[in-house]
N, C-alpha and C. Protein backbone atom coordinates (compact mmCIF):
# COMPACT_ATOMS: atom_id res chain seq x y z
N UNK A 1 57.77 142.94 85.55
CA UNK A 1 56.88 143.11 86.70
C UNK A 1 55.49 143.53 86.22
N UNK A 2 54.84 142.85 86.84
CA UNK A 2 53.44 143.06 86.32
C UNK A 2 52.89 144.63 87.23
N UNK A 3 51.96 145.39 86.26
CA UNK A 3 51.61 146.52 86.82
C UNK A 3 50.23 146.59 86.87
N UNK A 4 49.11 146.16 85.57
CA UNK A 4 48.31 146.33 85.29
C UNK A 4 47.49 144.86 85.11
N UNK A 5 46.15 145.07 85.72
CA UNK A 5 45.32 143.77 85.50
C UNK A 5 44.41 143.59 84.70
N UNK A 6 44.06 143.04 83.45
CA UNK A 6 43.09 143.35 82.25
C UNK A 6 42.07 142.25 82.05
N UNK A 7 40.80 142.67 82.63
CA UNK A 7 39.72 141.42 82.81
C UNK A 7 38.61 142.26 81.83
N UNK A 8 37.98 140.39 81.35
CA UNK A 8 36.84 140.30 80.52
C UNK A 8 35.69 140.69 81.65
N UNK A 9 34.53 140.93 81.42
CA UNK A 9 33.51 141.05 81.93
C UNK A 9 32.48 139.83 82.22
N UNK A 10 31.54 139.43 80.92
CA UNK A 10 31.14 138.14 80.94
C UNK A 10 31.62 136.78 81.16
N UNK A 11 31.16 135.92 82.27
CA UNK A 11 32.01 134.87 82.60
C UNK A 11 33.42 135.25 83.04
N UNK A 12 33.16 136.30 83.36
CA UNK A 12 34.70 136.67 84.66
C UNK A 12 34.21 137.21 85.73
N UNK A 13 34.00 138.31 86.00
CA UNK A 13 33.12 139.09 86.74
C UNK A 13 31.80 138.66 87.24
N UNK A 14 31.22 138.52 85.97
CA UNK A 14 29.85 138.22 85.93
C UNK A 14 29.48 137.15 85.08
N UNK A 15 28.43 136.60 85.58
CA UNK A 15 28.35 135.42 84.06
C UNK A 15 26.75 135.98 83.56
N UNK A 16 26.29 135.13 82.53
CA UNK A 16 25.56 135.46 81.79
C UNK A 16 25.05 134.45 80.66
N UNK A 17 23.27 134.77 80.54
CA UNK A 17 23.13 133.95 79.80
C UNK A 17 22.14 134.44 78.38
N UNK A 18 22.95 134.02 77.25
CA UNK A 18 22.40 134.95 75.71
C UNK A 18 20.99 133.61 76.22
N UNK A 19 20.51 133.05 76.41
CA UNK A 19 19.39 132.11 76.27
C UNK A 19 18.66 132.87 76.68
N UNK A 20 18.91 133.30 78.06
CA UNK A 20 17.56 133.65 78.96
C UNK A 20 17.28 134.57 78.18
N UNK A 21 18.28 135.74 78.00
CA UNK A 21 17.82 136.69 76.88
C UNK A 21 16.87 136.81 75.77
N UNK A 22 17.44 135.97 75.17
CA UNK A 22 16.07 135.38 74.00
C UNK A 22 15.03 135.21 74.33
N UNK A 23 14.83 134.16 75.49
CA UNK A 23 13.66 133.60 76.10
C UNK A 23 12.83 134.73 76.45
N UNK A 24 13.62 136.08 76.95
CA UNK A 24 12.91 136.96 77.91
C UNK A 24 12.39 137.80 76.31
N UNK A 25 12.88 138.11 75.82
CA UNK A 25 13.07 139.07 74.78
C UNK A 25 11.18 138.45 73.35
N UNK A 26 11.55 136.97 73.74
CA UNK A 26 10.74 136.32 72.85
C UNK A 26 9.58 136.69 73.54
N UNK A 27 9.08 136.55 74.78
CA UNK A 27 8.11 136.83 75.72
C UNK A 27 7.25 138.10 75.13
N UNK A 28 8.22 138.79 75.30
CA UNK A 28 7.66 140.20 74.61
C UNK A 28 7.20 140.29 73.10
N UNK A 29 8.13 139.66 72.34
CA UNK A 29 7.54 139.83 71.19
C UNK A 29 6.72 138.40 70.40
N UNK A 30 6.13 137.67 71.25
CA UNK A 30 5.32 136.80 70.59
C UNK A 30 6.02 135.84 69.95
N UNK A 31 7.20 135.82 70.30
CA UNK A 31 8.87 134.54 69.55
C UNK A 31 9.35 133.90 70.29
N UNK A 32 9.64 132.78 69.90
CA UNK A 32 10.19 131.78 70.56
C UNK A 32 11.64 132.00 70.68
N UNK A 33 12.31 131.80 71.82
CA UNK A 33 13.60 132.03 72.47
C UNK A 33 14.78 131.77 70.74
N UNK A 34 14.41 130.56 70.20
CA UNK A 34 15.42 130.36 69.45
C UNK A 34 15.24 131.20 68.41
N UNK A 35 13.94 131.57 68.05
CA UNK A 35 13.39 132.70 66.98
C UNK A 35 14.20 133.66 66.93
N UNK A 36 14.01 134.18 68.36
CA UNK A 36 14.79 135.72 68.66
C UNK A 36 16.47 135.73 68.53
N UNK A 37 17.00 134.31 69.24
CA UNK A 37 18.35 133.65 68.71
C UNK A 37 19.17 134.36 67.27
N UNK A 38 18.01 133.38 66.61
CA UNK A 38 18.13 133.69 64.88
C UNK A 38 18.24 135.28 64.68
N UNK A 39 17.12 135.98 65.12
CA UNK A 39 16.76 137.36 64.50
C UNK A 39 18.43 138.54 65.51
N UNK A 40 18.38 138.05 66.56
CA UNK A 40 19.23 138.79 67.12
C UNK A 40 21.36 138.54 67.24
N UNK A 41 21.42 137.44 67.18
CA UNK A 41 22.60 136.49 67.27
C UNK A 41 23.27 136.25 65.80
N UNK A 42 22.79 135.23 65.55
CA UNK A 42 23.12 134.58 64.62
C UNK A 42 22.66 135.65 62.96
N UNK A 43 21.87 136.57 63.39
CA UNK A 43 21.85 137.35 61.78
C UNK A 43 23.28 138.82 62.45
N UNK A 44 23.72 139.08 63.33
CA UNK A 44 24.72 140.13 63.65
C UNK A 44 24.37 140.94 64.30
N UNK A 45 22.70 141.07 64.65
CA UNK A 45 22.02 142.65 64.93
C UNK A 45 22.94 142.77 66.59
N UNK A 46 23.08 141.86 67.25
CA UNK A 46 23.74 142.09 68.77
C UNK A 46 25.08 142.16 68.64
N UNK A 47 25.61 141.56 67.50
CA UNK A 47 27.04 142.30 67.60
C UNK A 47 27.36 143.81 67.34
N UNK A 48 26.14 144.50 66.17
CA UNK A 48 25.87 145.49 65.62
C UNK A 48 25.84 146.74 66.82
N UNK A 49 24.87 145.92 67.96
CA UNK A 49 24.74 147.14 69.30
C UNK A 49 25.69 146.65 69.70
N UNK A 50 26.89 145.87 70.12
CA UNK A 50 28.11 145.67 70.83
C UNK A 50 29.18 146.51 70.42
N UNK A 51 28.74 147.03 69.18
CA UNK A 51 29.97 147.36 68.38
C UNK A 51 29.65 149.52 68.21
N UNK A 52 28.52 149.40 68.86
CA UNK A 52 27.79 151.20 69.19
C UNK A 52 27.48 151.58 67.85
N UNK A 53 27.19 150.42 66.68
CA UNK A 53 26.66 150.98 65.55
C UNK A 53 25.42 151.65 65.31
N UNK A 54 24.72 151.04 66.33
CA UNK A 54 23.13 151.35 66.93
C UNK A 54 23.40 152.18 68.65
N UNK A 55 22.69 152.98 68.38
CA UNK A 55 22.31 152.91 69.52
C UNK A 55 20.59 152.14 70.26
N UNK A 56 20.51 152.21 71.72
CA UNK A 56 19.52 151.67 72.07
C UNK A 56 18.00 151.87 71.61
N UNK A 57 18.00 153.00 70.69
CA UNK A 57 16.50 153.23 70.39
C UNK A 57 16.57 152.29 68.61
N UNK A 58 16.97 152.67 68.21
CA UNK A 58 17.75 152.27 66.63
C UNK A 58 17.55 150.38 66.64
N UNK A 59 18.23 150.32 68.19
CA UNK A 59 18.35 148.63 68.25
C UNK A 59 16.94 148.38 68.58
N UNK A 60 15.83 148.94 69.00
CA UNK A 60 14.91 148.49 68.98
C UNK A 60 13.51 148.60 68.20
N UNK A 61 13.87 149.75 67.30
CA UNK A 61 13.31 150.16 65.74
C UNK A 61 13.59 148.74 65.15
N UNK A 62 14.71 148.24 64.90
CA UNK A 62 15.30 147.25 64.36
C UNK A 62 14.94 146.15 64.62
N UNK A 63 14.51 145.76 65.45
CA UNK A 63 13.93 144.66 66.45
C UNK A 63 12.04 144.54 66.08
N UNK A 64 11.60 146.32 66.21
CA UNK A 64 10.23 146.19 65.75
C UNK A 64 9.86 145.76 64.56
N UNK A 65 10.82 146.15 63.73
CA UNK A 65 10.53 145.98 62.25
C UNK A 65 10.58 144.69 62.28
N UNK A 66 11.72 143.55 62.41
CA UNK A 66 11.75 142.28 62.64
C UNK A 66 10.38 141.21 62.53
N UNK A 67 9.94 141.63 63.97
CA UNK A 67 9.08 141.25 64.58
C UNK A 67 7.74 141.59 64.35
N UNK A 68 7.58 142.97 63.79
CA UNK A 68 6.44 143.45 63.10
C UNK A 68 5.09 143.44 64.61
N UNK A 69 5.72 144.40 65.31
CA UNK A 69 5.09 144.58 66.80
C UNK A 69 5.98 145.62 67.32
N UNK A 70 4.84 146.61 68.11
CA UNK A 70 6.16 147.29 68.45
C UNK A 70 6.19 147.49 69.91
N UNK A 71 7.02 147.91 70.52
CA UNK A 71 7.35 146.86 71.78
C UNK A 71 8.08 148.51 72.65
N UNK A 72 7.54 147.82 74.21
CA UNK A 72 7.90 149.64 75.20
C UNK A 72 9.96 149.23 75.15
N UNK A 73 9.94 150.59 75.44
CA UNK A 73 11.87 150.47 75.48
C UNK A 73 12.11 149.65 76.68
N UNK A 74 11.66 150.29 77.76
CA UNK A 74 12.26 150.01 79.06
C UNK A 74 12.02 148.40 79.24
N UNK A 75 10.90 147.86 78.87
CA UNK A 75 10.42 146.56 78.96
C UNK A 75 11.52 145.32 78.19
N UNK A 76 11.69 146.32 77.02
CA UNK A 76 13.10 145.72 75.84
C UNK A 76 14.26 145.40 76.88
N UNK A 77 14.77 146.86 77.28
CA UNK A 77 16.12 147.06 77.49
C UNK A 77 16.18 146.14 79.17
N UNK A 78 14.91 145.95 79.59
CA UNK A 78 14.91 145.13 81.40
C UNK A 78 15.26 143.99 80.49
N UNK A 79 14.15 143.37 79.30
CA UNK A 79 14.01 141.36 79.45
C UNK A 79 15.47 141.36 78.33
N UNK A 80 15.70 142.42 77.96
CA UNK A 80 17.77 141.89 77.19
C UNK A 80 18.61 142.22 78.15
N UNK A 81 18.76 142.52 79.68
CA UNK A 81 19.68 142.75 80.19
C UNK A 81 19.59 142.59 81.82
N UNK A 82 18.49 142.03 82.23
CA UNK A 82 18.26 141.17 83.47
C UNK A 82 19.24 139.85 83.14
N UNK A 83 20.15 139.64 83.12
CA UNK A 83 20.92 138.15 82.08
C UNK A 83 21.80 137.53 83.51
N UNK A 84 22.43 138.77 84.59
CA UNK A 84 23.60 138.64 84.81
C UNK A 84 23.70 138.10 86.07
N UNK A 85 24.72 137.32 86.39
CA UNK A 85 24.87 137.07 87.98
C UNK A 85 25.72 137.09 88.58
N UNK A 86 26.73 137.66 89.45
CA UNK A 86 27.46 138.31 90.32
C UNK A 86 28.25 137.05 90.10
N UNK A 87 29.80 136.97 89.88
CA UNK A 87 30.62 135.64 89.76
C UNK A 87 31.22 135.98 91.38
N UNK A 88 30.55 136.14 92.15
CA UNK A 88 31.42 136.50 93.95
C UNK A 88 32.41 135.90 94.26
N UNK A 89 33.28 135.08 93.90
CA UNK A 89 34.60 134.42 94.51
C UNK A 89 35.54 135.53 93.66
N UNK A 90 35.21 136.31 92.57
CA UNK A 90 36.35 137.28 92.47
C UNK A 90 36.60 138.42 92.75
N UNK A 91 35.72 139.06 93.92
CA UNK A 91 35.12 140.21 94.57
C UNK A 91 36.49 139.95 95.55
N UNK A 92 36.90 138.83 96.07
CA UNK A 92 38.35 139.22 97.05
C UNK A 92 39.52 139.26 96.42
N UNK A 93 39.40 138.86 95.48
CA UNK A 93 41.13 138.85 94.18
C UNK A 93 41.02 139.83 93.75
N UNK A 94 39.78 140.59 92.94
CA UNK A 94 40.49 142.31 92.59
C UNK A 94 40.45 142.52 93.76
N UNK A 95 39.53 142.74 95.27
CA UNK A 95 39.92 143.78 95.98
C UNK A 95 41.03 144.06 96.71
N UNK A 96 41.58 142.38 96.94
CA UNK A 96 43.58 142.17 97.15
C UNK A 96 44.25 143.00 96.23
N UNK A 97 43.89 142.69 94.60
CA UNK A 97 45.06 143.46 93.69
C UNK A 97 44.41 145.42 93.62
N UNK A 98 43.49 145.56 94.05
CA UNK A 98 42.91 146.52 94.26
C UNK A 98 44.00 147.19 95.29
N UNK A 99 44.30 146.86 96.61
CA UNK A 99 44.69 147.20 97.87
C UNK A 99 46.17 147.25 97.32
N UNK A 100 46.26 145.93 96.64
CA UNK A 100 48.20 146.06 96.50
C UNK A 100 48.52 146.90 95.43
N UNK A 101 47.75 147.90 94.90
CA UNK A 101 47.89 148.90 94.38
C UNK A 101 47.84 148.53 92.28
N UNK A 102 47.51 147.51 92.10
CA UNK A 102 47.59 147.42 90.90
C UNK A 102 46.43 147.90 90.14
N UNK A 103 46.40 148.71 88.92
CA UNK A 103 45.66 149.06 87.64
C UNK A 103 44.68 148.05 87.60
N UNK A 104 43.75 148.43 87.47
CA UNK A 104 42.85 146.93 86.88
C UNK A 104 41.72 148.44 85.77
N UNK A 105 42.01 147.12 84.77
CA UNK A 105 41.23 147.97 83.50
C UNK A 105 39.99 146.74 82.72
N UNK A 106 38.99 146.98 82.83
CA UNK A 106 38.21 146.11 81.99
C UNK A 106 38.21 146.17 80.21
N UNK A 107 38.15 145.08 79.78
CA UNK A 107 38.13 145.11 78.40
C UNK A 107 36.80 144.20 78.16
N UNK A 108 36.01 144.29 77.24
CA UNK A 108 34.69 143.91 77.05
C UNK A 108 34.28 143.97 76.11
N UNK A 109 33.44 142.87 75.17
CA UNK A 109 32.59 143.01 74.35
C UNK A 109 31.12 143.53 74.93
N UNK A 110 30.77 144.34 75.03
CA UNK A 110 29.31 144.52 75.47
C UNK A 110 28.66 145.42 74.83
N UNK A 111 27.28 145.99 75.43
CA UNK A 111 25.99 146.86 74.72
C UNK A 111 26.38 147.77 75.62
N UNK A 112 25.79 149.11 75.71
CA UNK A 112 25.32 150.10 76.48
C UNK A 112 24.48 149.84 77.61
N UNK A 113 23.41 148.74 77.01
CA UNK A 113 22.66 148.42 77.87
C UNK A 113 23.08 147.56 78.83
N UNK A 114 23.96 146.49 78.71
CA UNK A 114 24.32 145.65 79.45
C UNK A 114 25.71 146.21 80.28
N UNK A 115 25.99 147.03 80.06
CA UNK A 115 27.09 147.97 81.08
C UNK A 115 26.59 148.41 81.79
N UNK A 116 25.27 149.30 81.39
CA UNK A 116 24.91 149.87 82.42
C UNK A 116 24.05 148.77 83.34
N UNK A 117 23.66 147.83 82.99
CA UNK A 117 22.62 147.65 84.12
C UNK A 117 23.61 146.60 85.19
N UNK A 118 24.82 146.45 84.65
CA UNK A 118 25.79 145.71 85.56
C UNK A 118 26.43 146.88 86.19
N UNK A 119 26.59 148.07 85.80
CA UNK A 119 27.17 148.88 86.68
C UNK A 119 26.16 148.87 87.94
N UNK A 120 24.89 149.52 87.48
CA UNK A 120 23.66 149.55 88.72
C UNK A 120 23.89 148.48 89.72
N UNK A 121 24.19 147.36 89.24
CA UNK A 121 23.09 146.32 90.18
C UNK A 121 24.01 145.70 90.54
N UNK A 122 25.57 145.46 90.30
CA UNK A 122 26.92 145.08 91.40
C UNK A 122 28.01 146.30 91.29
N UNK A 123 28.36 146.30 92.20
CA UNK A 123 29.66 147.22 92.75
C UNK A 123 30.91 146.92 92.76
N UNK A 124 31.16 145.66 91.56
CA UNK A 124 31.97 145.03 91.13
C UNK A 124 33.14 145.90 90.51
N UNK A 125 32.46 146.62 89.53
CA UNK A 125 32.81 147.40 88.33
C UNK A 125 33.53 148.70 89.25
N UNK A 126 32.97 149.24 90.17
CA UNK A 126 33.57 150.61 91.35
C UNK A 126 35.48 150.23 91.66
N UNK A 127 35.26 148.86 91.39
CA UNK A 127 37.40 148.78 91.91
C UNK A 127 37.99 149.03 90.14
N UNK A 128 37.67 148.70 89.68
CA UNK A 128 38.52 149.39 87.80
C UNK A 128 38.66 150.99 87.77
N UNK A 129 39.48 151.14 87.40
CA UNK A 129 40.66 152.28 86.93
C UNK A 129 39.88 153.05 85.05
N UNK A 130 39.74 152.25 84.80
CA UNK A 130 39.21 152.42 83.90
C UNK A 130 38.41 151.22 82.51
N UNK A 131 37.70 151.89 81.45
CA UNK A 131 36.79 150.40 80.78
C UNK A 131 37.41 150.16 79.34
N UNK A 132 37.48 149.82 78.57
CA UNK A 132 37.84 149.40 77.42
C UNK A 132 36.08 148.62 76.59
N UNK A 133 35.70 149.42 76.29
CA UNK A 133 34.26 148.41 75.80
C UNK A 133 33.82 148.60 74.57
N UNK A 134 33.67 147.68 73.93
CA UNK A 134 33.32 147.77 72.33
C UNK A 134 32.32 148.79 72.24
N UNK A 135 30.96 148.91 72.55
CA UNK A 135 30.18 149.95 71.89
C UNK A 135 30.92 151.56 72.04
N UNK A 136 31.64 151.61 72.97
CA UNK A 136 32.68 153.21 72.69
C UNK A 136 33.70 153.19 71.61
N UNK A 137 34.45 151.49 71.61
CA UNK A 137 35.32 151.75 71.18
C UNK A 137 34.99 151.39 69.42
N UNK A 138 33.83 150.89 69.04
CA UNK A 138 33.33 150.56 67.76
C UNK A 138 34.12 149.44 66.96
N UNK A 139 34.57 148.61 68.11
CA UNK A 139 34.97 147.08 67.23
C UNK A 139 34.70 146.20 68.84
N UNK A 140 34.81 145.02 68.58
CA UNK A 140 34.59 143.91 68.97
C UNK A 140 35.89 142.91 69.49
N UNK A 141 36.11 142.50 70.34
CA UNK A 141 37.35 141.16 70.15
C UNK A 141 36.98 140.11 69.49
N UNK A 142 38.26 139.49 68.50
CA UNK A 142 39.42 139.68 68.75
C UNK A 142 40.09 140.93 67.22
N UNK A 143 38.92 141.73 67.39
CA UNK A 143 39.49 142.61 66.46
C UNK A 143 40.37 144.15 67.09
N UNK A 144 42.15 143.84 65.77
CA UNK A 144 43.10 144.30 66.54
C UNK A 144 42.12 146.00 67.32
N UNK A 145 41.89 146.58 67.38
CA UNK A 145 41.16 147.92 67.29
C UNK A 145 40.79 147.95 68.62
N UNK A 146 40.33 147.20 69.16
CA UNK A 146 39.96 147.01 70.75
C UNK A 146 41.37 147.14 71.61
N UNK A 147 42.01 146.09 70.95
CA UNK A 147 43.22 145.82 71.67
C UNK A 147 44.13 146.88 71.56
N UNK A 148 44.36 147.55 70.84
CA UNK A 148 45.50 148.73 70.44
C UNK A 148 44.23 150.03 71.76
N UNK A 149 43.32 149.71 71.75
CA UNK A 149 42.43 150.65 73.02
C UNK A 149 42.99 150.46 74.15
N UNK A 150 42.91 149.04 74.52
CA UNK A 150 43.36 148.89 75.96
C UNK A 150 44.62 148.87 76.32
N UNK A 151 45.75 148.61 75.00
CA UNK A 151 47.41 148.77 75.61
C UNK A 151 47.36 150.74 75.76
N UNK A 152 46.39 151.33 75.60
CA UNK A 152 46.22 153.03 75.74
C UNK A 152 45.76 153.21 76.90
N UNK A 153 44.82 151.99 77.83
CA UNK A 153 44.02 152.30 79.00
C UNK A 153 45.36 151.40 80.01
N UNK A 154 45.69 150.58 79.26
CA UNK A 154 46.83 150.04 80.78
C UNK A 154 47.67 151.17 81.36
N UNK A 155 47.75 152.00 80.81
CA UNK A 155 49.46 152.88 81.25
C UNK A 155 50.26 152.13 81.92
N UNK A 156 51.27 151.42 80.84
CA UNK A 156 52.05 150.85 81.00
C UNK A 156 52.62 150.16 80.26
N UNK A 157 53.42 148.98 79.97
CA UNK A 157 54.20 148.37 78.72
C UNK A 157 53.10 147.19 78.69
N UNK A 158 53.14 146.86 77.24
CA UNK A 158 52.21 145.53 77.10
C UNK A 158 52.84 144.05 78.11
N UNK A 159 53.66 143.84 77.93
CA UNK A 159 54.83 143.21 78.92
C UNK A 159 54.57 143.59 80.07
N UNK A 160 53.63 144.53 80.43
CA UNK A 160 53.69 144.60 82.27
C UNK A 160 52.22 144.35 83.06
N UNK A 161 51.34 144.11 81.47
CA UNK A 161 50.30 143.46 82.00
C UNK A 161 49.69 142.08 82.05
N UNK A 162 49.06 141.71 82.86
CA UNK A 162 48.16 140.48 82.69
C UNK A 162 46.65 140.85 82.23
N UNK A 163 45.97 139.80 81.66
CA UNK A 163 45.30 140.07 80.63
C UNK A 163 44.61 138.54 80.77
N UNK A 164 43.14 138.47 81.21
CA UNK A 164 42.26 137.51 81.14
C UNK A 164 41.15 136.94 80.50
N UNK A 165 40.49 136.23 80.13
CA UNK A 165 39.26 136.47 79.27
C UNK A 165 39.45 134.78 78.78
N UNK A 166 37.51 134.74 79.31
CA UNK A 166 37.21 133.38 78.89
C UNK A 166 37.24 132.80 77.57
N UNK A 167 37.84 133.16 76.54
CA UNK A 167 37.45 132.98 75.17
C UNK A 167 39.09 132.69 74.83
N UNK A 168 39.09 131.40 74.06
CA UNK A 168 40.82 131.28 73.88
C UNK A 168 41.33 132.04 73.03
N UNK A 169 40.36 132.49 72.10
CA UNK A 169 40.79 133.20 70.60
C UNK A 169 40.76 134.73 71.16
N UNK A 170 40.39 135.09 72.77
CA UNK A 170 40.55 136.61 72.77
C UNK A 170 41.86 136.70 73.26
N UNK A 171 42.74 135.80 74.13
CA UNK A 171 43.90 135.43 74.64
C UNK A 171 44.82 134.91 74.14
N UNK A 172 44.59 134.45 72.88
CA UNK A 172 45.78 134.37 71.80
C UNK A 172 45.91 135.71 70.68
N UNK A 173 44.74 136.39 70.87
CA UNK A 173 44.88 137.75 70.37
C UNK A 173 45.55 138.97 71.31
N UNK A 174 45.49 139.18 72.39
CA UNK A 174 46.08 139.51 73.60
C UNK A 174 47.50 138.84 73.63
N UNK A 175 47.74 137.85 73.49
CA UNK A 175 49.39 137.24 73.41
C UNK A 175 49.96 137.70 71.77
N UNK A 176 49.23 138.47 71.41
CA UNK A 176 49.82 138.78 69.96
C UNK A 176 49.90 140.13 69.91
N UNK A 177 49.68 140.92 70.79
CA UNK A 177 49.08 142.43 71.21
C UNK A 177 50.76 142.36 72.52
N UNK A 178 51.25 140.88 72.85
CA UNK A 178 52.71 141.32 73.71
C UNK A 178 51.97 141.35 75.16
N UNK A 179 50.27 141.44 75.66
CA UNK A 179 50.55 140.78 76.67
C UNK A 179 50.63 139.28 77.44
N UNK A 180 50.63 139.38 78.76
CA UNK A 180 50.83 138.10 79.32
C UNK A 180 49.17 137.81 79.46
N UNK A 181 49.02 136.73 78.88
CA UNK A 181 47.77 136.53 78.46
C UNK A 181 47.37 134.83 78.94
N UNK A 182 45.91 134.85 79.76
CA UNK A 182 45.92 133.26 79.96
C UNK A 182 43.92 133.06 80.07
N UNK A 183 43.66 132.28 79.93
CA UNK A 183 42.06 132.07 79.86
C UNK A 183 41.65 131.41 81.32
N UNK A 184 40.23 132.45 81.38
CA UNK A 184 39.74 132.19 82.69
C UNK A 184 38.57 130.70 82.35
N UNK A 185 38.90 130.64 84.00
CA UNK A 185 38.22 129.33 83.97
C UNK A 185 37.42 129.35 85.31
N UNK A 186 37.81 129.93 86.27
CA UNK A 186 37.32 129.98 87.52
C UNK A 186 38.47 131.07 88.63
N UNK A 187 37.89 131.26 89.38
CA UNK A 187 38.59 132.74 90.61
C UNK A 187 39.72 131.84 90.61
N UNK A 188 39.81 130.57 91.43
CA UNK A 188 41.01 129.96 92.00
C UNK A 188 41.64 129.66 91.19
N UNK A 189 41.39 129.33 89.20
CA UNK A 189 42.36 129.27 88.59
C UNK A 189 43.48 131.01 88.51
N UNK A 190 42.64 131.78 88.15
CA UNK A 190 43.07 133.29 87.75
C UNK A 190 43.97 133.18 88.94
N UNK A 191 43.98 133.15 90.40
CA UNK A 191 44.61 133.82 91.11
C UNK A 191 45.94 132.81 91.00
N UNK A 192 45.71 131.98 90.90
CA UNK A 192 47.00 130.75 90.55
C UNK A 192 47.80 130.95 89.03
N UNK A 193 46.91 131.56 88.39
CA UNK A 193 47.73 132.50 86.85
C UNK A 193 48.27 133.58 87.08
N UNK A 194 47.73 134.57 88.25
CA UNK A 194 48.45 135.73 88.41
C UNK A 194 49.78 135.28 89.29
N UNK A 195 49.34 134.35 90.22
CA UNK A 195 50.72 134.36 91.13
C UNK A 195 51.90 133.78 90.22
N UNK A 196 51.65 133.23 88.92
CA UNK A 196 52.50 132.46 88.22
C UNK A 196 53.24 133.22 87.48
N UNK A 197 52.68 134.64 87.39
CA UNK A 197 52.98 135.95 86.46
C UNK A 197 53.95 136.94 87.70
N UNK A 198 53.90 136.51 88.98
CA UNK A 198 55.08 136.95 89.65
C UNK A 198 54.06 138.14 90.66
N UNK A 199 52.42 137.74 90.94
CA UNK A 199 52.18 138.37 91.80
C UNK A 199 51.44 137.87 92.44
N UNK A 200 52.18 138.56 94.10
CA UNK A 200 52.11 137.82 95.75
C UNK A 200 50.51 138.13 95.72
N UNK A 201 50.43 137.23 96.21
CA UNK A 201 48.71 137.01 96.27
C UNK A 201 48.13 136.36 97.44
């Protein structure tokens, strides 16, 4: 019997886009979207703040030096984390599994910054029980370290949760962690995965 509900954040909840980011981020520092790509993505520095190795001032020391300009925080931390947009068709499926009394725990790769400004600005995040998020927990998915976090935040048997997330390699890591594990694709798929997992929906 399923007890506990374990959702990704990006492209579940919320979607999001690393482009605009760049784009916004390049604005500021005189770089072109794919520039900032390179300097932020593809060299590790954003997995680096995902992972709370940095914190937010550190990540943007890091960023000045880069760029060789130095740049206001708040202006940083708005054009890297204005990204997000409300995924609303799943605002009635947690608040059903919300009502029918089930756990819902988020698990997440994210920043500090990008938690918080999704906490602010949807009320999405107010129905979870509790968060599972890389910059607290200081690893990343699909590394085991996250996952051994959140079978601690389900209270309950790995076997009694469901467990979602757009990324196939975080859900075959999750099916190796013992839970019931399936990849999101859209609200009406998830709720057709949970009812398949044995809950009335």
């Amino acid at each position: 019997m399923i007890r506990t509900c374990l959702f990704d954040l990006g492209n579940v909840l919320v979607h999001f886009s690393h482009d605009r980011m760049c784009t916004q981020i390049g604005e500021l520092c005189g770089r072109s979207g794919p520039e900032i790509r390179t300097l932020l993505i593809e060299s590790g520095l954003q997995w680096d703040f995902e992972r709370g190795r940095l914190s937010e001032h550190q990540f943007r020391e890091r960023l000045e030096t880069l760029v060789d300009r130095r740049l206001v925080h708040a202006e940083l931390i708005a054009a890297g984390s204005d990204i997000f947009t409300l995924n609303e068709p799943m605002l009635p499926l947690l608040t059903g599994l919300r009502t029918q009394g089930y756990r819902l725990v988020l698990l997440s790769n994210t920043s500090i910054a990008h938690f918080e400004f999704v906490s602010r600005n949807y009320r999405v995040l107010e129905l979870f029980d509790q968060f599972v998020l890389s910059f607290r927990v200081g690893a990343r998915k699909p590394d085991p370290v996250i996952y051994q976090a959140a079978l601690q935040a389900i209270d309950c048997e790995p076997h009694e949760c469901f467990y979602t997330d757009d990324i196939a390699e975080y859900i075959v890591a999750g099916r190796g962690h013992g839970l019931h594990a399936e990849v999101f694709t859209d609200a009406g798929t998830c709720l057709d995965h949970l009812r398949s997992h044995g809950l009335s929906m």
